[in-house]
C-alpha atoms as a PDB file:
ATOM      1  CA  UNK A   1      66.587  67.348 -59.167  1.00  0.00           C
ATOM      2  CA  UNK A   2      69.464  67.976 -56.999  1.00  0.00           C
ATOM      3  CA  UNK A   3      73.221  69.140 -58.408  1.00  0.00           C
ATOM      4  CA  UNK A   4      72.170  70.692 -62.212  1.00  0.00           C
ATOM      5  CA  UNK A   5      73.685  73.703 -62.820  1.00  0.00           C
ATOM      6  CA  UNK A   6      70.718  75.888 -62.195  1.00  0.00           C
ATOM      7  CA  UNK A   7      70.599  74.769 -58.842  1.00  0.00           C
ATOM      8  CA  UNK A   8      74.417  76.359 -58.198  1.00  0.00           C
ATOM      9  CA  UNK A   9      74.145  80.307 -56.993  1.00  0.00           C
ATOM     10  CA  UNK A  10      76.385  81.365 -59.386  1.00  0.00           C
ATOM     11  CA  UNK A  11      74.370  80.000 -62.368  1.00  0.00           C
ATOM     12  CA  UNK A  12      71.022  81.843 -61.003  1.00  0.00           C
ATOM     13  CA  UNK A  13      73.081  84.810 -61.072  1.00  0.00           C
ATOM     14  CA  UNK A  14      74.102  85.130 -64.248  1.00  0.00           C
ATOM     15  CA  UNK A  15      70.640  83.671 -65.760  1.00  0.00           C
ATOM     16  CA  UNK A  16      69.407  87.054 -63.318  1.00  0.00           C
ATOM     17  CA  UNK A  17      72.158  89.216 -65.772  1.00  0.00           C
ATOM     18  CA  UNK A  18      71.882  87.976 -69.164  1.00  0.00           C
ATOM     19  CA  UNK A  19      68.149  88.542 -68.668  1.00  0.00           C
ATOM     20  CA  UNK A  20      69.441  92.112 -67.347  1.00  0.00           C
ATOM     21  CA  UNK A  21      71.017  92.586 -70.584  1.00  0.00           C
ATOM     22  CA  UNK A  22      68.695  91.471 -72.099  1.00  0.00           C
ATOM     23  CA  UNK A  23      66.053  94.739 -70.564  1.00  0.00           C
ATOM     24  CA  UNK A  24      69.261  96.609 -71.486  1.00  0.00           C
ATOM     25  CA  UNK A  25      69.225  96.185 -75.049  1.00  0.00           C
ATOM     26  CA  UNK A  26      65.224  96.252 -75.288  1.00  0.00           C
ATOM     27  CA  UNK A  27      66.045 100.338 -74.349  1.00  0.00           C
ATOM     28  CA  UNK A  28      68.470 100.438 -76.840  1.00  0.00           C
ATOM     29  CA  UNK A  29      65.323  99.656 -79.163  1.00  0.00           C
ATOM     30  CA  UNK A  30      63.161 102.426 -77.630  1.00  0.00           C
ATOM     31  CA  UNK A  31      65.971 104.692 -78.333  1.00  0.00           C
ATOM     32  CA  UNK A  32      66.043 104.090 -82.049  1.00  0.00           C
ATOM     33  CA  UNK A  33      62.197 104.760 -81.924  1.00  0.00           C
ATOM     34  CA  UNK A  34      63.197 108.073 -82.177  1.00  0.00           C
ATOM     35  CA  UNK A  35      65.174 108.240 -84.908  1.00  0.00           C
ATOM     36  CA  UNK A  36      62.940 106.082 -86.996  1.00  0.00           C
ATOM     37  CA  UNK A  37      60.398 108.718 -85.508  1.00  0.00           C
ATOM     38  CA  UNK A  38      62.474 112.259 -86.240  1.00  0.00           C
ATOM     39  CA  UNK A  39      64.530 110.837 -89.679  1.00  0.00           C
ATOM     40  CA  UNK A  40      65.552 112.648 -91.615  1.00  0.00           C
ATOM     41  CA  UNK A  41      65.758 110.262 -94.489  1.00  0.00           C
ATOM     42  CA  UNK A  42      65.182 107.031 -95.102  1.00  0.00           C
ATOM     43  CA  UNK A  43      68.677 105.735 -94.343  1.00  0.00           C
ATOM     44  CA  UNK A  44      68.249 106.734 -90.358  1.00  0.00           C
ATOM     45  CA  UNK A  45      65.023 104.830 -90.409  1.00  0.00           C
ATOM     46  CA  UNK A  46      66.381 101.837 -92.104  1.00  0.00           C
ATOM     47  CA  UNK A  47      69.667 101.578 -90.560  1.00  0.00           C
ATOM     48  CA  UNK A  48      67.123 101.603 -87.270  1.00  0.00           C
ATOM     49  CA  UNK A  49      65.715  98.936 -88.734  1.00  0.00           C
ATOM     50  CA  UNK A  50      68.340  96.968 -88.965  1.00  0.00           C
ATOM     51  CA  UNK A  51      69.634  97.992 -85.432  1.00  0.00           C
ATOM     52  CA  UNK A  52      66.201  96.051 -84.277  1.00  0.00           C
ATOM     53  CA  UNK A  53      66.692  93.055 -86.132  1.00  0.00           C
ATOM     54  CA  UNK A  54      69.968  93.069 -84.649  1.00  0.00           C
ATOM     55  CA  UNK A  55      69.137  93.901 -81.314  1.00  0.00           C
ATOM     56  CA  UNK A  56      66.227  91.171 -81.680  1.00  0.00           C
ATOM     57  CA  UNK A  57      68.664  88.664 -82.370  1.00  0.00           C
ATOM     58  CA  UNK A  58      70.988  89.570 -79.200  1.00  0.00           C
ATOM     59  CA  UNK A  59      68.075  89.887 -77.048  1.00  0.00           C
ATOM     60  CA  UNK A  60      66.978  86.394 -78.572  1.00  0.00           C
ATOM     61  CA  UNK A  61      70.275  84.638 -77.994  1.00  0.00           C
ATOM     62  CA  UNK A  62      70.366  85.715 -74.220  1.00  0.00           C
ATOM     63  CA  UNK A  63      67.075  84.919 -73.536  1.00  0.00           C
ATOM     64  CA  UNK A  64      67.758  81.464 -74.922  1.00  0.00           C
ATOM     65  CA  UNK A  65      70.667  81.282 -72.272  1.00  0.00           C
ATOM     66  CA  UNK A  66      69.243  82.517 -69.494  1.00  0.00           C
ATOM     67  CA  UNK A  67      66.225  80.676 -69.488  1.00  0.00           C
ATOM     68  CA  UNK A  68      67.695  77.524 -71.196  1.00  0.00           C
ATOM     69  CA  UNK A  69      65.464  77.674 -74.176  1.00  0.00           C
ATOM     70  CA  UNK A  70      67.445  76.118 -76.943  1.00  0.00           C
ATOM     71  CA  UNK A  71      64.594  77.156 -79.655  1.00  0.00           C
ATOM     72  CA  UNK A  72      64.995  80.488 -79.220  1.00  0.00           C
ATOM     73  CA  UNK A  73      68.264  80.054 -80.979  1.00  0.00           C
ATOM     74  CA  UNK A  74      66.714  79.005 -84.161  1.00  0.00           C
ATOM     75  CA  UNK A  75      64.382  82.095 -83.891  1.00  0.00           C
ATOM     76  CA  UNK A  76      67.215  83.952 -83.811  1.00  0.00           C
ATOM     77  CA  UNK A  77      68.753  82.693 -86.599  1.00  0.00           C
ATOM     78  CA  UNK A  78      65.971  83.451 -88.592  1.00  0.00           C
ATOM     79  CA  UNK A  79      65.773  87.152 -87.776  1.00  0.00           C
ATOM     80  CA  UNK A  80      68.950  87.326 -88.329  1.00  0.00           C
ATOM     81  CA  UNK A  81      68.100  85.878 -92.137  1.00  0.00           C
ATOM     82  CA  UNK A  82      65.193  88.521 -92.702  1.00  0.00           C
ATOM     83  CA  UNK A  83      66.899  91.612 -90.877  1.00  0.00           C
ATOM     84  CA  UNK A  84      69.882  90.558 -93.941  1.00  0.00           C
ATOM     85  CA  UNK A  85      66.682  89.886 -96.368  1.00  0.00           C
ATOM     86  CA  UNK A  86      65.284  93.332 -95.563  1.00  0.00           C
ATOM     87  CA  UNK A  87      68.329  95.473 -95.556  1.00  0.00           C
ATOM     88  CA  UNK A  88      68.925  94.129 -99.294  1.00  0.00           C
ATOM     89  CA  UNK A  89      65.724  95.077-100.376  1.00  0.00           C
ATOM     90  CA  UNK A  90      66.237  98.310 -99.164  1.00  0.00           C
ATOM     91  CA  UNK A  91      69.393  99.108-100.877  1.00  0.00           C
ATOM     92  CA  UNK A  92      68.068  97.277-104.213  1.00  0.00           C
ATOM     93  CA  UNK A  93      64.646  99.395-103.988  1.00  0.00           C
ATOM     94  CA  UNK A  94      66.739 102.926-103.184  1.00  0.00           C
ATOM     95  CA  UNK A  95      69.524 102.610-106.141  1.00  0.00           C
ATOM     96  CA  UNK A  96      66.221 101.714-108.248  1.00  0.00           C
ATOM     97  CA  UNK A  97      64.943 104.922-107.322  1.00  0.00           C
ATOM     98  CA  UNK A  98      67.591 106.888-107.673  1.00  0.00           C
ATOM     99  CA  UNK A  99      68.171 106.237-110.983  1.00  0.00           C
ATOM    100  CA  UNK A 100      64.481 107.186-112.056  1.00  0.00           C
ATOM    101  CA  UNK A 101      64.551 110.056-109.866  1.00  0.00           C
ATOM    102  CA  UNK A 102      68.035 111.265-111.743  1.00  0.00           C
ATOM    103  CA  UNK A 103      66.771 110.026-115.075  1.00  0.00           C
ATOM    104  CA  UNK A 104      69.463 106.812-115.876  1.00  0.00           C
END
């Protein structure tokens, strides 16, 4: 089908960057490996964690642009519901904990 947008140079090339950034932030993630790896405590690996579910979402969203896949929007959106899911049941399990460890 002649004259949609993907047809139009300019939309192939930035389909060919989002999905660039996309690679981009998928490093990002292998960085963070290594500090969920190394630690020290559990707050590096969790904040990692949540740089994942955020990075997820982001890689999600232009994936969903550059490809034209409307669903993985909705994906998206639900990472971006269990990354916030997740980082509250880490700070609800660690002030648990630290009032047993200090005896509250």
């Amino acid at each position: 089908m002649h004259g949609t947008s993907t047809d139009l140079p300019w939309a192939r090339a930035m389909s060919a960057f989002l999905a660039f950034s996309a690679l981009v932030l998928l490093a990002t993630i292998g960085v963070g490996l290594v500090r969920v790896w190394r630690g020290p405590t559990a707050a590096d690996r969790i904040l990692c964690a949540q740089l994942f579910g955020t990075t997820g979402v982001a890689v999600l969203l232009l994936l969903a642009e550059a490809y034209d896949r409307p669903p993985l929007r909705d994906v998206a959106l639900m990472f971006a519901i269990l990354a916030a899911l997740v980082i509250t049941a880490f700070v609800k399990h660690a002030v648990i904990h630290r009032r047993t460890r200090d005896g509250a």
